[in-house]
Protein backbone atom coordinates (compact mmCIF):
# COMPACT_ATOMS: atom_id res chain seq x y z
CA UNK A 1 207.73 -167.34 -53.50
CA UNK A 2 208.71 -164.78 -51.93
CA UNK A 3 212.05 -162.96 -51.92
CA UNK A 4 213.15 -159.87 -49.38
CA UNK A 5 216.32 -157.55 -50.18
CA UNK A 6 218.18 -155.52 -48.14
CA UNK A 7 220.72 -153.22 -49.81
CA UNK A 8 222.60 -151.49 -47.20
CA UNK A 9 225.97 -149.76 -46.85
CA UNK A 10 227.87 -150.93 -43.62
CA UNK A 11 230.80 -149.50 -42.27
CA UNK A 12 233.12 -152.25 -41.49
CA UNK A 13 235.57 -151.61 -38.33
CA UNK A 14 238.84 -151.36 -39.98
CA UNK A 15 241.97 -154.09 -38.89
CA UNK A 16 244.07 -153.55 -41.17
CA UNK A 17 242.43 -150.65 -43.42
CA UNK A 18 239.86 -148.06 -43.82
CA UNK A 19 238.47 -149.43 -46.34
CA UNK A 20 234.76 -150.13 -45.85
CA UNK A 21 232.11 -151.87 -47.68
CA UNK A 22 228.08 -152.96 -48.26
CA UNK A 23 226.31 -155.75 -48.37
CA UNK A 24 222.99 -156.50 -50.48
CA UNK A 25 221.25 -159.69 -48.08
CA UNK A 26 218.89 -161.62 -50.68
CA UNK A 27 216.61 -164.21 -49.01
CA UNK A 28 214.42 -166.68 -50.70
CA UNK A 29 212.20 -168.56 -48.38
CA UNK A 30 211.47 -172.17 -49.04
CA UNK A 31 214.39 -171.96 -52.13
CA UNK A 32 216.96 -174.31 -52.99
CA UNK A 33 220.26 -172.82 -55.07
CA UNK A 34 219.39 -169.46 -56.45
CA UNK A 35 220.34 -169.68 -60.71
CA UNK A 36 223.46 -168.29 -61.19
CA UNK A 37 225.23 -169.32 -58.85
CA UNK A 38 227.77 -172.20 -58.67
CA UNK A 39 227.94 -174.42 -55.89
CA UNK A 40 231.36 -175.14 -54.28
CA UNK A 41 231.61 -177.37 -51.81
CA UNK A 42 228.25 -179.39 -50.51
CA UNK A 43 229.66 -181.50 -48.56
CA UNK A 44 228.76 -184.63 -50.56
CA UNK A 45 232.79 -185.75 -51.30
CA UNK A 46 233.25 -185.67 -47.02
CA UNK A 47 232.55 -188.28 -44.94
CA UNK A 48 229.50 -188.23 -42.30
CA UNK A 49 231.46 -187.43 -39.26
CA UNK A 50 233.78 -185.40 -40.83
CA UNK A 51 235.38 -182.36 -38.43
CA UNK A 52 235.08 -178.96 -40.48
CA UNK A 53 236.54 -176.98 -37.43
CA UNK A 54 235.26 -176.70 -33.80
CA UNK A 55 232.39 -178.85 -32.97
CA UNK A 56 231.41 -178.68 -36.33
CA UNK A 57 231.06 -181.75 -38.66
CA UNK A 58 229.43 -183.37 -41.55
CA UNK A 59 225.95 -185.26 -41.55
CA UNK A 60 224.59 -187.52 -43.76
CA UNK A 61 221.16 -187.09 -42.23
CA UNK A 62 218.97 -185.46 -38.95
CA UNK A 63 220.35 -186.21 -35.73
CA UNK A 64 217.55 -185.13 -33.00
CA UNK A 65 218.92 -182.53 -30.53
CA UNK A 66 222.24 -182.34 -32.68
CA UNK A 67 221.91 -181.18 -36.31
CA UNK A 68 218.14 -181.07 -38.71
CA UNK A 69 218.88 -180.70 -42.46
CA UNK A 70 217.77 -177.75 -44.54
CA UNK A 71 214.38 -178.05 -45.00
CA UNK A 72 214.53 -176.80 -48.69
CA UNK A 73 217.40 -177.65 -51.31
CA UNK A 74 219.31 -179.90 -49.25
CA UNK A 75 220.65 -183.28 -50.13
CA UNK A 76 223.22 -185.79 -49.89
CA UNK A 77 225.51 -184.30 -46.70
CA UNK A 78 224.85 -181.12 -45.10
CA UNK A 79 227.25 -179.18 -41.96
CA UNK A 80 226.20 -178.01 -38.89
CA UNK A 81 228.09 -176.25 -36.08
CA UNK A 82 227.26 -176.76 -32.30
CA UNK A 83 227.29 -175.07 -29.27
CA UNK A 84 230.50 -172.84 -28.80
CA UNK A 85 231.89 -173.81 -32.54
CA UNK A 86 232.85 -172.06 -36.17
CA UNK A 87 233.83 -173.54 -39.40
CA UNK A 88 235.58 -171.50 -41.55
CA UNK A 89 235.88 -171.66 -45.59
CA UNK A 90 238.21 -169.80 -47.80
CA UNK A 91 237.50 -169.16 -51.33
CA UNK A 92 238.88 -166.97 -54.18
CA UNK A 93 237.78 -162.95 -53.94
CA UNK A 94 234.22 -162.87 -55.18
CA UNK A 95 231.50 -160.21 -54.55
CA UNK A 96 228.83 -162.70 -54.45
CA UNK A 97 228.62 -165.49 -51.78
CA UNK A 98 225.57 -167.73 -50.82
CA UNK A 99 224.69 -170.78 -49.26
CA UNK A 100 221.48 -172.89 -48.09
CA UNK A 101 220.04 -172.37 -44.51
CA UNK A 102 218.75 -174.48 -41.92
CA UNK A 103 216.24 -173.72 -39.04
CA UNK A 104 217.93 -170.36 -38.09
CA UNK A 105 218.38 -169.82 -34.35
CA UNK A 106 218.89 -166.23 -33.10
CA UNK A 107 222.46 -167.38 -31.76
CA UNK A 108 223.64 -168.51 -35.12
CA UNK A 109 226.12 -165.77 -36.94
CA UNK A 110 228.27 -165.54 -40.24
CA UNK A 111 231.64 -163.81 -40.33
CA UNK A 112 232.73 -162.09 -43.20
CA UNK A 113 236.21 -162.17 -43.95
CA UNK A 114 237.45 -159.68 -46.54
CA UNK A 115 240.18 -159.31 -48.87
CA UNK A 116 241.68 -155.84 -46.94
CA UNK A 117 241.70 -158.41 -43.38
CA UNK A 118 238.55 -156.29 -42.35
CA UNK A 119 235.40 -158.28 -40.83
CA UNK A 120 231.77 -158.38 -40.81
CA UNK A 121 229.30 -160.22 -38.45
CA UNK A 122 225.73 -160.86 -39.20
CA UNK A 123 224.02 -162.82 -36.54
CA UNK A 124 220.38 -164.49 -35.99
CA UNK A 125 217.32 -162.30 -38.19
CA UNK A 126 220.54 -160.20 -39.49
CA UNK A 127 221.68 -163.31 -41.40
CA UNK A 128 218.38 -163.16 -43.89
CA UNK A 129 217.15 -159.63 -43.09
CA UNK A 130 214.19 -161.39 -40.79
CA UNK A 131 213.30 -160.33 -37.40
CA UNK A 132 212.24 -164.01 -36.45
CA UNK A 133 215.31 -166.74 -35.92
CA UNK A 134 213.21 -169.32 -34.23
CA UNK A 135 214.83 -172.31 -34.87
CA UNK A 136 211.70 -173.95 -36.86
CA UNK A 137 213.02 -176.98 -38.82
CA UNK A 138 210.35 -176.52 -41.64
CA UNK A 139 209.21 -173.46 -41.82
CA UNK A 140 210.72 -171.20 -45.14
CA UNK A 141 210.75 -167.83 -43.28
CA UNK A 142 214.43 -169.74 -41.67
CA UNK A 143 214.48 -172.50 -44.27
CA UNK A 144 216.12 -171.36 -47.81
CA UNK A 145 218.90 -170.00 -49.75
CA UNK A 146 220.50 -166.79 -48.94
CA UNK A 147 222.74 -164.90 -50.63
CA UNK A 148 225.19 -161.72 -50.45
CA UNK A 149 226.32 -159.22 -52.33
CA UNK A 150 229.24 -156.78 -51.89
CA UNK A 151 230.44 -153.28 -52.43
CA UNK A 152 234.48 -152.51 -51.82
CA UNK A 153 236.84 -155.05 -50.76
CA UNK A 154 236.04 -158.68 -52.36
CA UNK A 155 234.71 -161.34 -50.11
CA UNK A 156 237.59 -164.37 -49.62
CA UNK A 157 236.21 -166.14 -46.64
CA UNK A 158 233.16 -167.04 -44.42
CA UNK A 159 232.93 -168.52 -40.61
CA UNK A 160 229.78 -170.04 -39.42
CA UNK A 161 229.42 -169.54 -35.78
CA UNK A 162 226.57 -170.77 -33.21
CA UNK A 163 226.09 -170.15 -29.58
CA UNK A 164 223.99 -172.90 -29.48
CA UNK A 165 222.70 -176.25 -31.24
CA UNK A 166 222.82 -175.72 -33.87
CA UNK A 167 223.86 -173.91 -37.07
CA UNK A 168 222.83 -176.01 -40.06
CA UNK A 169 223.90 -175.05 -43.60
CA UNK A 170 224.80 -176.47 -47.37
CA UNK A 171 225.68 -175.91 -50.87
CA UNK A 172 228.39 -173.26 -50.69
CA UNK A 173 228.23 -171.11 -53.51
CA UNK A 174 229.60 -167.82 -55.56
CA UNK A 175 228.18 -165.95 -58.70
CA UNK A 176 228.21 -162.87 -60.66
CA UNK A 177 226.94 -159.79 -58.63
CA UNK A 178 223.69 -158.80 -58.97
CA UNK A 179 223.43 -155.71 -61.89
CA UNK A 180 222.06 -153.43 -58.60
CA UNK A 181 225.53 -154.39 -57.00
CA UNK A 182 227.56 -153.72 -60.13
CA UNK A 183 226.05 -150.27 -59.80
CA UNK A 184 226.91 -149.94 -56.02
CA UNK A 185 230.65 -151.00 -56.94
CA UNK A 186 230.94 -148.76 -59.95
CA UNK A 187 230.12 -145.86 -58.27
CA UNK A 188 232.52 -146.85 -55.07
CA UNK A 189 235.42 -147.52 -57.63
CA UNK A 190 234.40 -143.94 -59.44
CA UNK A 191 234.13 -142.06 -56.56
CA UNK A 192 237.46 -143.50 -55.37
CA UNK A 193 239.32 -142.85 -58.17
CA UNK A 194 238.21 -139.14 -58.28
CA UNK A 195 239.62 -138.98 -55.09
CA UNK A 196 242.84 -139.90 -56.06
CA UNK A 197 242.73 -137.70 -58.77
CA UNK A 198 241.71 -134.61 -56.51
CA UNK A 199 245.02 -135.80 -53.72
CA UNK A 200 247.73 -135.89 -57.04
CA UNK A 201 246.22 -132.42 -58.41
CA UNK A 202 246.75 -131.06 -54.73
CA UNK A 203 250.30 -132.74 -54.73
CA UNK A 204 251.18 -131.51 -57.98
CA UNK A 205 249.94 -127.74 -57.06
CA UNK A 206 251.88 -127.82 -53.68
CA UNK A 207 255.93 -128.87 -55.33
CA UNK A 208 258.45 -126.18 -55.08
């Protein structure tokens, strides 16, 4: 199996702050729930039918032309969003989110929605770190479990968008960062603080 990694640092257009942070994008094609990580909310306690936002609802099974379940990892219910709608999830801050992925389309997108009120949009080949959002229905290269990892502000929500039919996802899930992101966020909280440091020296110097 194999697994690609992007670590990347990605300025985030500040609301409501300047804070910025990165992302690590883990994808395992063909991959149910990655170890480690702890499922929230897969849909199994909803009914089939169930609204989860904008044309977006819960299935109990494939509905041609509508919604395909995961190819890999996915049982019981599963969500998809259609044409023109999100569904939105809120969580407690966390610096790791992931979730399982159904027959990516280049029109589906995730928003990231950060503890500071800043934002961050992957959409189609961004959401795994593929070039190729096809839409296949059993092929791994769109069929697995991705997950995130973040640098700076903590992670406390996540929108699933889609242009078009369909966005299909399941199992919801946080963990533990991986030790290459506890690095990343270290050295951001280090490099922070010696600025902080440097500004009250500079303060201090500059009192009558």
């Amino acid at each position: 199996m194999k697994t690609y990694i992007l670590a990347s640092a990605v300025a985030l257009a500040a609301m409501a702050s300047p804070a910025s942070a990165a992302v690590t994008v883990t994808y395992s094609p063909g991959a149910g729930v990655t170890p480690g990580f702890t499922v929230f909310q897969n849909f199994d306690a909803l009914a089939a039918g169930s609204s989860l936002g904008t044309n977006a609802f819960v299935y109990a099974n494939t509905v041609p032309t509508v919604a395909a379940r995961p190819a890999f990892g996915s049982t019981g219910n599963f969500a998809a969003v259609g044409t023109g709608g999100s569904a939105a999830f809120t969580f407690a801050p966390t610096f790791a989110f992931g979730f399982t992925l159904g027959s990516l389309d280049t029109f589906n997108a995730i928003r990231f929605l950060f503890a500071d009120g800043t934002t961050q949009t992957l959409t189609g080949g961004q959401i795994i770190n593929g070039v190729t959002a096809d839409g296949d229905q059993v092929e791994p290269g769109v069929n697995g479990f991705v997950r995130y990892s973040f640098t700076g502000p903590a992670l406390v929500g996540a929108t699933f968008l889609s242009g078009g039919t369909a966005f299909e996802f399941d199992n919801l899930a946080t963990a533990v960062p991986e030790p290459a992101a506890w690095a990343l966020m270290l050295l951001g909280f280090g490099a922070v603080g010696g600025v902080v440091r440097r500004r009250a020296k500079v303060n201090t110097r500059i009192r009558f």
